[in-house]
N, C-alpha and C. Protein backbone atom coordinates (compact mmCIF):
# COMPACT_ATOMS: atom_id res chain seq x y z
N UNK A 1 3.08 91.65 79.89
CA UNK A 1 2.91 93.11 79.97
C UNK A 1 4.26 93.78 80.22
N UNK A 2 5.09 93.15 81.30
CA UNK A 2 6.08 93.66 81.27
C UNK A 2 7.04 93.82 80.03
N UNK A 3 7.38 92.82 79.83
CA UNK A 3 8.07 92.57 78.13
C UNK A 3 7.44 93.94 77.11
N UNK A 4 6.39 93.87 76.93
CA UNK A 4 6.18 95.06 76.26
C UNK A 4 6.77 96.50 76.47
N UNK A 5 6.61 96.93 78.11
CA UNK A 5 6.90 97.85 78.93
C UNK A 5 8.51 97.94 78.18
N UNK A 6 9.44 96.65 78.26
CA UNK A 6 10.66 96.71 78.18
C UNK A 6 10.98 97.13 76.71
N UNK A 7 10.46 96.33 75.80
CA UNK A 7 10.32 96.97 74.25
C UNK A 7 10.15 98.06 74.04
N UNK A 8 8.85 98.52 74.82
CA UNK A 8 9.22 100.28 74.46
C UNK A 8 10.19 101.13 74.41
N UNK A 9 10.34 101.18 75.87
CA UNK A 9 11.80 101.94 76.53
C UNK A 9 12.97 101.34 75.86
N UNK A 10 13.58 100.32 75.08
CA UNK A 10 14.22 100.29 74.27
C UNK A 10 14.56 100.85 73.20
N UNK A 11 12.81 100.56 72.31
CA UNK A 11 12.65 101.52 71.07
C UNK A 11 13.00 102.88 71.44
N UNK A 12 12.60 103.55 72.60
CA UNK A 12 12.35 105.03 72.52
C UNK A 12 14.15 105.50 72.99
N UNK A 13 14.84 104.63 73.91
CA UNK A 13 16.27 104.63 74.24
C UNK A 13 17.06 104.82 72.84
N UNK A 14 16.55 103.77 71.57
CA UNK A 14 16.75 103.27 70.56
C UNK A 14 16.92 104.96 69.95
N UNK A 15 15.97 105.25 69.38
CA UNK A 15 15.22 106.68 69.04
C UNK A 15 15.89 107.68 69.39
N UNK A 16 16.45 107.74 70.79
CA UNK A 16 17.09 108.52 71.48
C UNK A 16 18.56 108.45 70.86
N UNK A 17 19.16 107.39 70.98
CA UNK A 17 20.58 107.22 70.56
C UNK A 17 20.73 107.87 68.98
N UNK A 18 19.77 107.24 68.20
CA UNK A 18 19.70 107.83 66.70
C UNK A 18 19.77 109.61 66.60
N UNK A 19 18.74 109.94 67.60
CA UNK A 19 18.47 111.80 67.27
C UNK A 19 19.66 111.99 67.73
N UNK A 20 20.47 111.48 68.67
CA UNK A 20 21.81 111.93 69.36
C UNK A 20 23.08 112.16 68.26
N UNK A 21 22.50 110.73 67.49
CA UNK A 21 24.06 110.88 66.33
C UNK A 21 23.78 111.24 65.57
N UNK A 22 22.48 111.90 64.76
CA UNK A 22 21.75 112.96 63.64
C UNK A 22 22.57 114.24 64.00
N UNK A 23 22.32 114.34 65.58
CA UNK A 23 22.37 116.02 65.70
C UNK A 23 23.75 116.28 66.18
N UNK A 24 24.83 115.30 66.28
CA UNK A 24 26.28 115.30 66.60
C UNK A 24 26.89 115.42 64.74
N UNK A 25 25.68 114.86 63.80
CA UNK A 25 26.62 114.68 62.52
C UNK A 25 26.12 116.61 61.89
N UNK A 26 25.25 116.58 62.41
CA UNK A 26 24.32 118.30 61.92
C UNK A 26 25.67 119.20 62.61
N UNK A 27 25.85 118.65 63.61
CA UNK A 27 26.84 119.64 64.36
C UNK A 27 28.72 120.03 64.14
N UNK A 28 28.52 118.59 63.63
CA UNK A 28 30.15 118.38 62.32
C UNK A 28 29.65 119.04 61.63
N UNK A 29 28.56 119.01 60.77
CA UNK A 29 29.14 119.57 59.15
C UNK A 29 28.82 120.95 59.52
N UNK A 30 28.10 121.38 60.49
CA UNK A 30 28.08 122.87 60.84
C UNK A 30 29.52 123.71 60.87
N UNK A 31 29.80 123.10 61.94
CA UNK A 31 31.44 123.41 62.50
C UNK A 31 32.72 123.44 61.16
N UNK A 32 32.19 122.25 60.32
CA UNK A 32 32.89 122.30 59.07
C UNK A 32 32.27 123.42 57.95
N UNK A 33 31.57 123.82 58.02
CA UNK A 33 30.98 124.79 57.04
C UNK A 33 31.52 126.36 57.25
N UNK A 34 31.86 126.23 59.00
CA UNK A 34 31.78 127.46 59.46
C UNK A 34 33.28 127.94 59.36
N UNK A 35 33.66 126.84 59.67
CA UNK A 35 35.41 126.72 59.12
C UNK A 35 36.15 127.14 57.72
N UNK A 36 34.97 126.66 56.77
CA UNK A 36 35.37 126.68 55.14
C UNK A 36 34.81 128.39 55.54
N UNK A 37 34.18 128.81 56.21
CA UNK A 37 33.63 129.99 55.41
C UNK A 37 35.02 131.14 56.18
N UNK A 38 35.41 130.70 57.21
CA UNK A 38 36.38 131.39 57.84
C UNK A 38 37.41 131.72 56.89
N UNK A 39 37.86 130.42 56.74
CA UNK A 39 38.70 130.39 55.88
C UNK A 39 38.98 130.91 54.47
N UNK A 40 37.68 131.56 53.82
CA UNK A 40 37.28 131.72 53.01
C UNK A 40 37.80 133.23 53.08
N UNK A 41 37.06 133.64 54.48
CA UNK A 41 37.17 134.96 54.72
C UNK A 41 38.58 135.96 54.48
N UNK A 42 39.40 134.88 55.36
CA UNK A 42 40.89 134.84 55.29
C UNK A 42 41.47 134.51 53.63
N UNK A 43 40.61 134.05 52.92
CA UNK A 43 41.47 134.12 51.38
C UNK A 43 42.01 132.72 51.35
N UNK A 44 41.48 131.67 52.05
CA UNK A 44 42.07 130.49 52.22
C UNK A 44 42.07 129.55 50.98
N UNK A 45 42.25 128.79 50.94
CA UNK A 45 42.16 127.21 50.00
C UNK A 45 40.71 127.03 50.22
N UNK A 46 39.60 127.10 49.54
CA UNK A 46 38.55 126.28 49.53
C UNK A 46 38.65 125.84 48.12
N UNK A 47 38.78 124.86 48.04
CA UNK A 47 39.08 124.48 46.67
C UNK A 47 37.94 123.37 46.55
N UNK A 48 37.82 122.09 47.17
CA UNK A 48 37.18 121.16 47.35
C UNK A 48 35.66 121.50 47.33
N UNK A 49 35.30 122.25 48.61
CA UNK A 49 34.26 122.91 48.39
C UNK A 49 33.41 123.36 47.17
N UNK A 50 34.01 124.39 46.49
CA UNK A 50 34.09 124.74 45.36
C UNK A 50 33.74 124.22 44.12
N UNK A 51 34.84 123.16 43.73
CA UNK A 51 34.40 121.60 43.36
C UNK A 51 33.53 120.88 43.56
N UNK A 52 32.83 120.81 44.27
CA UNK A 52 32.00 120.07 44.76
C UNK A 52 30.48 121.04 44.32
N UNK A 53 30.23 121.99 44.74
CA UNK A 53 29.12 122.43 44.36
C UNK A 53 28.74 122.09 43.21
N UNK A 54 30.03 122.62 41.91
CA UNK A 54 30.23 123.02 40.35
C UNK A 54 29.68 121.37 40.27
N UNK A 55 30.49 120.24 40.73
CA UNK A 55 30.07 119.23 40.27
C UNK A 55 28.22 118.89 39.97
N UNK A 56 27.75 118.85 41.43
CA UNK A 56 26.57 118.68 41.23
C UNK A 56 25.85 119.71 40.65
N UNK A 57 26.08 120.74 40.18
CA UNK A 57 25.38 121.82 39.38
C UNK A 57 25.23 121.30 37.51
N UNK A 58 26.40 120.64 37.97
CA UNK A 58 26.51 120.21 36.06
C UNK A 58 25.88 118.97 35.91
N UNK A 59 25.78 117.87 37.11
CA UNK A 59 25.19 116.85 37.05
C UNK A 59 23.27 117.20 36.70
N UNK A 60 23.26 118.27 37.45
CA UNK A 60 21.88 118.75 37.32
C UNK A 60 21.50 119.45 36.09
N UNK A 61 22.12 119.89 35.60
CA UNK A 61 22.35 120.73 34.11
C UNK A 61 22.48 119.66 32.75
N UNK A 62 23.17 118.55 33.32
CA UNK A 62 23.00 117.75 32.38
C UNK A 62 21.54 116.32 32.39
N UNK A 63 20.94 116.42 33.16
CA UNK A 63 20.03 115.69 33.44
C UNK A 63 18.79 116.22 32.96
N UNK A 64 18.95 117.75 33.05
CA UNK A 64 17.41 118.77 32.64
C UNK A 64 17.83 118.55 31.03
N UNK A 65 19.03 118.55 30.58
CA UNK A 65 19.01 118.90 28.91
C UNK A 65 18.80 117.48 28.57
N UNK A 66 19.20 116.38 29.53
CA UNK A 66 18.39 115.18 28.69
C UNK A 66 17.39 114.71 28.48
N UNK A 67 16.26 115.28 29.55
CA UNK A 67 15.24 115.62 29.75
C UNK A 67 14.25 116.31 28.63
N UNK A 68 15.43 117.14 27.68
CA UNK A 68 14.55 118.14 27.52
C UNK A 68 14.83 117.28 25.61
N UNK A 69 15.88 116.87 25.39
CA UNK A 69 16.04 115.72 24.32
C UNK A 69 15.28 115.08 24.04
N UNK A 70 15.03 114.54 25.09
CA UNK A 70 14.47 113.06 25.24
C UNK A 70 12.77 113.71 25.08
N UNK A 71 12.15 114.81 25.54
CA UNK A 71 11.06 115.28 24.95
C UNK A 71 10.73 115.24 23.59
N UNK A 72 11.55 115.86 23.03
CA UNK A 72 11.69 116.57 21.27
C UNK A 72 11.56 115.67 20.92
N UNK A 73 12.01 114.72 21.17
CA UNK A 73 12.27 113.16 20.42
C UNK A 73 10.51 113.04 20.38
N UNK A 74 10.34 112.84 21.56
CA UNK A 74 8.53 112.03 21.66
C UNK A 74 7.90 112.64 20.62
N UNK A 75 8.24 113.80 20.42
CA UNK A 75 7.23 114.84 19.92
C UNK A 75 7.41 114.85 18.49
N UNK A 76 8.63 114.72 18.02
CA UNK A 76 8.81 114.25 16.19
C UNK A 76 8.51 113.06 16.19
N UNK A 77 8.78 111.99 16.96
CA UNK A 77 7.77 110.33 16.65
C UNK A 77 6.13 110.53 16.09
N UNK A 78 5.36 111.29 16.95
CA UNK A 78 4.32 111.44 16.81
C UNK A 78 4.01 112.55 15.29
């Protein structure tokens, strides 16, 4: 019984440590977001940023039009 007792309070210690470094990494990229936007404000270098959105916007842009290929196709087979 005890042993069990001890497993718990591990898991939940366990649990504990995890939400701790979730909400320390939520709290970086906050602090970093809030920074880019400062900086932004000021006329700064966000360049990376920037980049980075455009990237995954086109990754997504190109995935819907293959999507949408790869339909047409089915549809002249038949």
């Amino acid at each position: 019984m005890e042993m069990q007792m001890k497993e718990m309070m591990d898991a939940m210690l366990n649990q504990q440590k995890v939400q701790m470094e979730m909400q320390s990494t939520i709290q970086a990229q906050q602090a970093r977001i809030e920074q880019l936007e400062s900086q932004q404000a000021m006329g700064g270098l966000v360049a990376p940023a920037a980049t980075h959105v455009h990237s995954q916007q086109q990754s997504h842009a190109y995935t819907s039009s293959f999507n949408c290929h790869r339909s047409s196709e089915e549809v002249s087979k038949s």
